[in-house]
N, C-alpha and C. Protein backbone atom coordinates (compact mmCIF):
# COMPACT_ATOMS: atom_id res chain seq x y z
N UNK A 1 9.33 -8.61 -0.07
CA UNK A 1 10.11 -9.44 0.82
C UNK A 1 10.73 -10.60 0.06
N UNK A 2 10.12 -10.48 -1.05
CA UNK A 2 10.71 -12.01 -1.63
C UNK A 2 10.36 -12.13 -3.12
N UNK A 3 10.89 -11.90 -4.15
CA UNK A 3 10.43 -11.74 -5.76
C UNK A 3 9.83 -13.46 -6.30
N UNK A 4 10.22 -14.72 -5.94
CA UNK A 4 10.26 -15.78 -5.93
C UNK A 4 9.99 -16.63 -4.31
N UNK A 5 8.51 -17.09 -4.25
CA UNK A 5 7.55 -16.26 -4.64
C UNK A 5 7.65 -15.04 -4.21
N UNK A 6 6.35 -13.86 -5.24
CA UNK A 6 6.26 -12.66 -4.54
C UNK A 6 5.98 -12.28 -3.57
N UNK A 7 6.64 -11.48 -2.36
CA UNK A 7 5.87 -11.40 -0.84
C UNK A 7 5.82 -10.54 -0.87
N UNK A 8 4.74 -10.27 0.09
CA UNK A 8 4.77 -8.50 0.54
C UNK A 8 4.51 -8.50 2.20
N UNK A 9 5.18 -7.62 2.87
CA UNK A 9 4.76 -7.54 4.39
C UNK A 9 4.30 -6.48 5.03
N UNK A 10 3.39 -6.95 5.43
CA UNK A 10 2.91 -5.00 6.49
C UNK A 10 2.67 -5.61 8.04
N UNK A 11 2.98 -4.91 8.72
CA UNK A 11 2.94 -4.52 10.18
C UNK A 11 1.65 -3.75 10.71
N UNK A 12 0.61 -4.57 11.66
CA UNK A 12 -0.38 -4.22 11.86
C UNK A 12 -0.01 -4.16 13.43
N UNK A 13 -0.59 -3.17 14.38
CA UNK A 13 -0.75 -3.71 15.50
C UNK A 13 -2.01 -4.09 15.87
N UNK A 14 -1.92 -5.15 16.82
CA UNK A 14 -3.06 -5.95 17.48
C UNK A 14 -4.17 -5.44 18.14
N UNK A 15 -3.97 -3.89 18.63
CA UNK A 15 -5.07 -3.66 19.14
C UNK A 15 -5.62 -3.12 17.70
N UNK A 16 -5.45 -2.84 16.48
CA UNK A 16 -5.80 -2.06 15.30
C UNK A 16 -7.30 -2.70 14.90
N UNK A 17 -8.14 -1.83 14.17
CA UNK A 17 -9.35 -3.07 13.88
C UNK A 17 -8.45 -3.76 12.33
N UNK A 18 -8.08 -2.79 11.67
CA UNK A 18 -7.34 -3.81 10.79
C UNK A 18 -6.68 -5.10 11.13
N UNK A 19 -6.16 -5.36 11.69
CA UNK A 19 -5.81 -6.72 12.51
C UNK A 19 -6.85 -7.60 12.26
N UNK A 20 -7.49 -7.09 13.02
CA UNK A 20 -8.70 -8.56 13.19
C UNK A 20 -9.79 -8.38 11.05
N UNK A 21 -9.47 -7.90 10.65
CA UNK A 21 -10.13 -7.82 9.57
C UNK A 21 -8.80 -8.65 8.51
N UNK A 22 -7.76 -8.59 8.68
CA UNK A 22 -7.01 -9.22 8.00
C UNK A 22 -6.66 -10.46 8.44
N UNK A 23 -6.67 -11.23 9.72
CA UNK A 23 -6.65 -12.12 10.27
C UNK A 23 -7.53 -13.05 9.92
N UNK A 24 -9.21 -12.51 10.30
CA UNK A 24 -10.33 -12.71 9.90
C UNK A 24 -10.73 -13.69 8.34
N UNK A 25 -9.97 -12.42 7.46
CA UNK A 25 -10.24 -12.93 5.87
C UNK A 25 -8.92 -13.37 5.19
N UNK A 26 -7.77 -13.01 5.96
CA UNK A 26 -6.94 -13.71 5.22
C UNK A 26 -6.15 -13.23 4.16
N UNK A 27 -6.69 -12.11 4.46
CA UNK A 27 -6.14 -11.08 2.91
C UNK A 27 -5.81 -10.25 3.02
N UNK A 28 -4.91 -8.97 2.30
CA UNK A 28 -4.92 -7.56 2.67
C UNK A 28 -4.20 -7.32 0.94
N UNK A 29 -4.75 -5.72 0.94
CA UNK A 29 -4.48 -5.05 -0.46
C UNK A 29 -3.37 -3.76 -0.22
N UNK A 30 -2.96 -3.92 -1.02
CA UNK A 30 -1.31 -2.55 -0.46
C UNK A 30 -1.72 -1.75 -1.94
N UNK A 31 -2.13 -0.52 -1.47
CA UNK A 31 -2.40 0.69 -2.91
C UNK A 31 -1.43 1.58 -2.45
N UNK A 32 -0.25 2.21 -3.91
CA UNK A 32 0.40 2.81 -3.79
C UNK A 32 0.04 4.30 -4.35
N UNK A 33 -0.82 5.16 -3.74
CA UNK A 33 -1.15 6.66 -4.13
C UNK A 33 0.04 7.83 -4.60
N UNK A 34 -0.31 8.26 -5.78
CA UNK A 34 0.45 9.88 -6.10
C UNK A 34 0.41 10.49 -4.59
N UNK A 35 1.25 11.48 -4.94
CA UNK A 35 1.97 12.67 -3.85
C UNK A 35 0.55 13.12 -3.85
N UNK A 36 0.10 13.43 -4.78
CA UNK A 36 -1.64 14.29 -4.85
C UNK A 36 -2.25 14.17 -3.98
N UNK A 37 -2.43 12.57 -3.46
CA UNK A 37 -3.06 12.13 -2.39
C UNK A 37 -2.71 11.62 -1.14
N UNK A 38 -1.41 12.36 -0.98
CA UNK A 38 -0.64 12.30 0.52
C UNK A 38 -1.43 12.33 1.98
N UNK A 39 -2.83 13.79 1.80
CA UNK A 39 -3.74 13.16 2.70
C UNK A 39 -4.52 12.00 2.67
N UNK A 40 -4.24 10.79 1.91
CA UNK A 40 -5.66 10.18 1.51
C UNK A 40 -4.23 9.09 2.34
N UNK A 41 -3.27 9.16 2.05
CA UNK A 41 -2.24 7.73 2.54
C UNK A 41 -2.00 8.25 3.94
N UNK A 42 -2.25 9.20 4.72
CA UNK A 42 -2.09 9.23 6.02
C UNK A 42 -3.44 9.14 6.98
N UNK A 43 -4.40 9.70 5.75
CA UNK A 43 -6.05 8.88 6.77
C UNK A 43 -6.34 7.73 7.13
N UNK A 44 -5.88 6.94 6.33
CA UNK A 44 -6.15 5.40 7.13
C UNK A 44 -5.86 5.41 8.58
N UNK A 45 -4.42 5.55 8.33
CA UNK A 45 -3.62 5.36 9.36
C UNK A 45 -4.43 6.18 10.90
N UNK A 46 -4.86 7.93 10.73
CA UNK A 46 -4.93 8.39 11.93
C UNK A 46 -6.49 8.11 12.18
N UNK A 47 -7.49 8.21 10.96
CA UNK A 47 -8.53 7.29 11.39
C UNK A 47 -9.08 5.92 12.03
N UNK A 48 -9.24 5.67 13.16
CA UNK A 48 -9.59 4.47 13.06
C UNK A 48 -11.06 4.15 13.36
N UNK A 49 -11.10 2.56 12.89
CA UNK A 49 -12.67 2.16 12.64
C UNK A 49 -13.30 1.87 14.07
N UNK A 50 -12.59 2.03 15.15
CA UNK A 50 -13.24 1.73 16.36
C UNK A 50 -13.98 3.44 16.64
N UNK A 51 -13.56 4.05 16.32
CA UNK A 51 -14.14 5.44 16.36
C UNK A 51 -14.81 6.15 15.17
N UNK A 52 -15.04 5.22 14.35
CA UNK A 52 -16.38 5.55 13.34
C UNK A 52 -17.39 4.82 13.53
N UNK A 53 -18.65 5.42 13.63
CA UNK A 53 -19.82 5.03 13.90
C UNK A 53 -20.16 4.25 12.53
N UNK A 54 -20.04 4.71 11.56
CA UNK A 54 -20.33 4.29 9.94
C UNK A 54 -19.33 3.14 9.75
N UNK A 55 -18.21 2.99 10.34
CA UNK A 55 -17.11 1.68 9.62
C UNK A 55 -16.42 2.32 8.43
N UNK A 56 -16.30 3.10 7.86
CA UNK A 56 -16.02 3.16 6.42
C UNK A 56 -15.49 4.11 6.36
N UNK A 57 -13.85 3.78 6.82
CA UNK A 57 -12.78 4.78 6.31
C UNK A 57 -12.98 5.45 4.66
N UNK A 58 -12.77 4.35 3.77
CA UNK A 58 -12.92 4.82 2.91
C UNK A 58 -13.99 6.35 2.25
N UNK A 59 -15.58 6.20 2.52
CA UNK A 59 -16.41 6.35 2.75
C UNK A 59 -15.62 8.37 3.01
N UNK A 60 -15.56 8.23 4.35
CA UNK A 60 -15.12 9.55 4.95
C UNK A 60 -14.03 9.90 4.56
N UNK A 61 -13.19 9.28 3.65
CA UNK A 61 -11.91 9.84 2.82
C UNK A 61 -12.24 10.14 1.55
N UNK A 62 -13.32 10.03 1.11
CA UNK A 62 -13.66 10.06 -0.34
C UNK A 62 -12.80 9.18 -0.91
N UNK A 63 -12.78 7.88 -0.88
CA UNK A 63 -11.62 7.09 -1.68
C UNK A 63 -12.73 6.32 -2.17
N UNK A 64 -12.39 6.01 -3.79
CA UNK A 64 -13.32 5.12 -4.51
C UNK A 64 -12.52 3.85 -5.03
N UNK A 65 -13.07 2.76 -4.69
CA UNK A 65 -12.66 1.27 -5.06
C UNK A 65 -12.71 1.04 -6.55
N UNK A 66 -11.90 -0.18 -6.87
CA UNK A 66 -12.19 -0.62 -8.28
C UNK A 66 -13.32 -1.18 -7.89
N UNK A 67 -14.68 -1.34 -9.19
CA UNK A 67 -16.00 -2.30 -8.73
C UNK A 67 -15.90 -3.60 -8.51
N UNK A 68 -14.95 -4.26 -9.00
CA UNK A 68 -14.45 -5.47 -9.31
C UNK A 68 -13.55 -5.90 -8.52
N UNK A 69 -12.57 -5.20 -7.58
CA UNK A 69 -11.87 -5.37 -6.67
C UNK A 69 -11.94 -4.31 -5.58
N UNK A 70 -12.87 -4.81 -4.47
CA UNK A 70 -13.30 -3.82 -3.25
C UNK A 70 -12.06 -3.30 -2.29
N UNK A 71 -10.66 -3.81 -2.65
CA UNK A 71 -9.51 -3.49 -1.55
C UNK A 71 -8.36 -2.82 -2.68
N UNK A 72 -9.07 -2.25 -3.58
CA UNK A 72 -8.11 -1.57 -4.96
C UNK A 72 -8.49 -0.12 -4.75
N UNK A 73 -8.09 0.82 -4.85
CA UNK A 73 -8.34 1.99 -4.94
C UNK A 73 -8.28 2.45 -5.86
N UNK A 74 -9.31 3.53 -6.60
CA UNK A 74 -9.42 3.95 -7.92
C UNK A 74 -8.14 4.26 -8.34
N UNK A 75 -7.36 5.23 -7.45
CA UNK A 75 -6.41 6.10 -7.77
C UNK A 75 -5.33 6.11 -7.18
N UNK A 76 -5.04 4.57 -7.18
CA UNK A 76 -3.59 4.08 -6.67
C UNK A 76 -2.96 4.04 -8.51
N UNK A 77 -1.73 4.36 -8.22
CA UNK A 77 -1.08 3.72 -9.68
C UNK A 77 -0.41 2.30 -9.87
N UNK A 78 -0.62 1.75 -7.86
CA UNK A 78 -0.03 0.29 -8.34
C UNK A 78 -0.88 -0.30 -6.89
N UNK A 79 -1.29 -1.29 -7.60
CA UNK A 79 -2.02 -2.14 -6.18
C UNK A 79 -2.03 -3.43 -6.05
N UNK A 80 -1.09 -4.48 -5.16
CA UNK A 80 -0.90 -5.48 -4.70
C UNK A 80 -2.65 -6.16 -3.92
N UNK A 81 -3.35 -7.43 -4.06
CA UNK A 81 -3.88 -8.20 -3.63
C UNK A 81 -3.45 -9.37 -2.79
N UNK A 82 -2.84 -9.86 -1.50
CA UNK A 82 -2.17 -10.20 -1.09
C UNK A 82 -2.88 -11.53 -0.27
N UNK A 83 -2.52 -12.73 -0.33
CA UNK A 83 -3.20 -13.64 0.88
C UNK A 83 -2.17 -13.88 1.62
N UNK A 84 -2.70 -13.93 3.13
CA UNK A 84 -1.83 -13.82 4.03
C UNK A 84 -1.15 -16.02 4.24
N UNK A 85 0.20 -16.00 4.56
CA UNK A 85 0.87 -17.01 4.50
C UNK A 85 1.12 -17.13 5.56
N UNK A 86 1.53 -16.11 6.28
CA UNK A 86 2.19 -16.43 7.71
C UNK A 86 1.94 -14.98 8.65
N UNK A 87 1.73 -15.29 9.57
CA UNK A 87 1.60 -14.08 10.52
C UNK A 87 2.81 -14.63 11.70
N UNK A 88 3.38 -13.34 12.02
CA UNK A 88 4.70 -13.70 13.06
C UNK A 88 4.69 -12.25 13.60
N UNK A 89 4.69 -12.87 15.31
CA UNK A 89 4.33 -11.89 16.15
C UNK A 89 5.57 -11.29 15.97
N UNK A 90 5.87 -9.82 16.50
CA UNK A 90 6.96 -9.13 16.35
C UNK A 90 6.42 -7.87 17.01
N UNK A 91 7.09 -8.20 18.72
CA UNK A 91 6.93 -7.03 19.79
C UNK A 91 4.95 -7.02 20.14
N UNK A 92 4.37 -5.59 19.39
CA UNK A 92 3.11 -5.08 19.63
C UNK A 92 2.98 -5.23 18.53
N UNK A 93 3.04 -5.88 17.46
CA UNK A 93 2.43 -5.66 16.22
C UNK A 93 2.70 -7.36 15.54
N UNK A 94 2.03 -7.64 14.41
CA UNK A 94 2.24 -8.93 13.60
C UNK A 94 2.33 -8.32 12.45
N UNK A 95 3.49 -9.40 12.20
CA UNK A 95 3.77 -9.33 10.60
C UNK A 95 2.83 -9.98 9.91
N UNK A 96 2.12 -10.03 8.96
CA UNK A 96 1.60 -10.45 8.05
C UNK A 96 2.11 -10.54 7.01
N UNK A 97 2.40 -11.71 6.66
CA UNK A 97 3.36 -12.17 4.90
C UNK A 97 2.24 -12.52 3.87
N UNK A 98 2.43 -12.13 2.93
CA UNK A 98 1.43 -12.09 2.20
C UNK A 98 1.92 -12.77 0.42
N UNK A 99 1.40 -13.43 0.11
CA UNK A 99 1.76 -13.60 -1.04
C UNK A 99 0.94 -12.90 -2.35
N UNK A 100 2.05 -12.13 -3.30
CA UNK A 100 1.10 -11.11 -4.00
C UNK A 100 0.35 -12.52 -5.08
N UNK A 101 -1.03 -12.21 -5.17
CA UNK A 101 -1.24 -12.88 -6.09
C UNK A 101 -2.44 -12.07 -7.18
N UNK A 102 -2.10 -10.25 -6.96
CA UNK A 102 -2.69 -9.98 -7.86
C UNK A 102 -1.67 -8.63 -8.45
N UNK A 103 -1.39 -8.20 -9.10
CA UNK A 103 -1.03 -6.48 -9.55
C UNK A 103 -1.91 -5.97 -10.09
N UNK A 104 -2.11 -4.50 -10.34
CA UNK A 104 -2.89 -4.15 -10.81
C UNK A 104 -1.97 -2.47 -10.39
N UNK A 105 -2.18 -1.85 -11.99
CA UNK A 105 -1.39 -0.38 -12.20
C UNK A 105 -1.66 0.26 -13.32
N UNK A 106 -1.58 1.21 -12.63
CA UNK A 106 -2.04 2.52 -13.97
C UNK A 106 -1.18 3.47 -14.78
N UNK A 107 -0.89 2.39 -16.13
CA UNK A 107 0.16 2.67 -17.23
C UNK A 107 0.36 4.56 -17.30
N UNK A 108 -0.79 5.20 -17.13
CA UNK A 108 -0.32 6.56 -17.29
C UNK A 108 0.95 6.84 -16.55
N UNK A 109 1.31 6.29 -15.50
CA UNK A 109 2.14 7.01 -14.06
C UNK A 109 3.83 5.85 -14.83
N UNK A 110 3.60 5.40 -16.08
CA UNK A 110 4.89 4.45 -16.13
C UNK A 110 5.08 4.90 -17.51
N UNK A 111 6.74 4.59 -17.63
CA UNK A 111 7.08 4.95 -19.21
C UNK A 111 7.48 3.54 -19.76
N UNK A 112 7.69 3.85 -20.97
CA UNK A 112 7.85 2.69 -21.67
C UNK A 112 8.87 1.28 -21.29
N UNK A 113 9.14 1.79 -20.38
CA UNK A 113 10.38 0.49 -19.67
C UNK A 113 9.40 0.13 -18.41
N UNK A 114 8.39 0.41 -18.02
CA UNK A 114 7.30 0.14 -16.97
C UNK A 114 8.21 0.87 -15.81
N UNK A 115 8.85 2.03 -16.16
CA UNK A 115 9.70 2.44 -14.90
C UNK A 115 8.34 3.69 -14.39
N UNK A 116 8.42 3.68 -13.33
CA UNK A 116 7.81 4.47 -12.62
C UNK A 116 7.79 5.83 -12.68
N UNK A 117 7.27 7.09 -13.06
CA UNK A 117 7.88 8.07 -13.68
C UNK A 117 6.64 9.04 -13.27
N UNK A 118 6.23 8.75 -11.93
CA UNK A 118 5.17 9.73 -11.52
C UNK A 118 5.78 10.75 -10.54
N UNK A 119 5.19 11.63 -9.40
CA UNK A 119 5.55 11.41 -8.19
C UNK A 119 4.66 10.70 -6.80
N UNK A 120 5.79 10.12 -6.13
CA UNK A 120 4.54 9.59 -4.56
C UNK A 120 5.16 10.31 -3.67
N UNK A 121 3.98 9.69 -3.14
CA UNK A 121 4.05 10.20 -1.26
C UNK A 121 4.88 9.55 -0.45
N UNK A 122 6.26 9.64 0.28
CA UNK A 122 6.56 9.31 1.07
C UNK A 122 6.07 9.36 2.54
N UNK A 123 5.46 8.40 3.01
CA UNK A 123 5.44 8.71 4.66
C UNK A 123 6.49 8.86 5.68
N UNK A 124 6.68 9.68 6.45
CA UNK A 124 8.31 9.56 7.07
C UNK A 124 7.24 9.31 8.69
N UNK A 125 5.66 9.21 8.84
CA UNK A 125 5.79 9.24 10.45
C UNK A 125 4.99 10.42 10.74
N UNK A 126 3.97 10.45 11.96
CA UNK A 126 3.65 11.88 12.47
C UNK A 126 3.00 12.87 11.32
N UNK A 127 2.27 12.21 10.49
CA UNK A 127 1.71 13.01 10.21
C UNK A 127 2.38 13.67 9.28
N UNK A 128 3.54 13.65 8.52
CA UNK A 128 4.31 14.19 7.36
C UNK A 128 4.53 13.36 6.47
N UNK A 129 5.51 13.75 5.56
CA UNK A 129 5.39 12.73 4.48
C UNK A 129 6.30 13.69 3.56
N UNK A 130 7.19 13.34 2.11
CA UNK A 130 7.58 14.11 1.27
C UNK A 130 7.43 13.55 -0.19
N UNK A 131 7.70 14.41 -1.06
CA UNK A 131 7.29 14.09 -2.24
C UNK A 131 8.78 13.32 -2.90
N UNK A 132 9.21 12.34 -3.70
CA UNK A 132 9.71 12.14 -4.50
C UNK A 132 9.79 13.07 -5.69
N UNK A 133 11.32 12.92 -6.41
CA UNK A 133 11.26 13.78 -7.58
C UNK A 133 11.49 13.81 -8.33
N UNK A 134 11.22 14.04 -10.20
CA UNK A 134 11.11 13.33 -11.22
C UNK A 134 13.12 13.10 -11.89
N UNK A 135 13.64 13.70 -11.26
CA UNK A 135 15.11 13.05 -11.69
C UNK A 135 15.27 12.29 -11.00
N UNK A 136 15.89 11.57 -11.86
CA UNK A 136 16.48 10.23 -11.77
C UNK A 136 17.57 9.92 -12.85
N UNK A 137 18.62 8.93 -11.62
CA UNK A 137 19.70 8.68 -12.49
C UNK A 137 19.65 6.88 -12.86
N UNK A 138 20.28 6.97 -13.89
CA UNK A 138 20.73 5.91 -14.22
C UNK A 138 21.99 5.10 -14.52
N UNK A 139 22.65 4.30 -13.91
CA UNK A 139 23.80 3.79 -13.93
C UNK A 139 24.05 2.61 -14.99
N UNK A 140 24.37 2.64 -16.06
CA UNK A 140 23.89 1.26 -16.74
C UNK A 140 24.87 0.15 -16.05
N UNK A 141 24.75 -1.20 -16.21
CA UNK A 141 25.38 -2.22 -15.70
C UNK A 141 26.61 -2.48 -16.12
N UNK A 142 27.29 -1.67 -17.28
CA UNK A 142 28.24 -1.96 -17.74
C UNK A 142 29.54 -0.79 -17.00
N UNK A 143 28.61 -0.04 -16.39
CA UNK A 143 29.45 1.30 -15.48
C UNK A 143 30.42 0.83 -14.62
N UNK A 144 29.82 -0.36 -13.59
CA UNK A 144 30.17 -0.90 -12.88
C UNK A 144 31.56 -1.85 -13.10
N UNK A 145 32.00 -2.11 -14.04
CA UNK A 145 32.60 -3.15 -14.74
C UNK A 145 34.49 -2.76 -14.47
């Protein structure tokens, strides 16, 4: 949302238990998963913690944390740590603005320009999602001219 400072925003709705857990602490972590794990980025979402007896999405997704950072996922290739700045209602859901104040990424999935050069998961909604794909173009800045 904003490179200076860095923001990041996600949309929770209010009845969600995430809501009250990010409200609560103030914080929230954004992990960006390979295509590999397209089911692992749509379980959050259709799981929820009011209907687990255990609490622990993670847990029942087989998703493993960094030890050192409990809202990092082993096997994200890029993961934002975020404290929340501002919350602004919007309809059934709050924005939560977040200021990044951590990165954290896994050089295998990047080439030497730190360009991104894996594939992910797109979510489009409902339970689908598509893969990104390894072409890519490049326009240099002088094209434009």
């Amino acid at each position: 949302m904003s490179a200076q400072p860095p923001l990041y925003g996600v949309l929770i709705g209010r009845e969600r238990a995430t809501h009250a857990l990010v409200v609560g602490s103030g914080a929230f972590g954004i992990n960006f998963l390979p295509a590999s794990s397209s089911k692992s980025v749509q379980g959050p979402g259709v799981l929820s913690m009011h209907d687990l007896p255990e609490k622990d999405k993670l847990a029942r997704l087989a998703l493993d944390t960094l030890p050192d950072t409990p809202l990092a996922l082993a096997d994200a290739y890029l993961y934002y740590r975020c404290g929340v700045i501002q919350t602004v209602p919007t309809g059934d859901h709050d924005l939560s603005l977040g200021e990044v104040l951590e990165v954290r990424y896994a050089p295998a999935f990047y080439d030497a320009q730190r360009l991104f050069r894996g594939e992910a998961a797109v979510y489009l909604g409902r339970s689908s999602d598509v893969k990104t794909t390894q072409g890519r173009e490049v326009y240099p800045s002088e094209s434009f001219s």
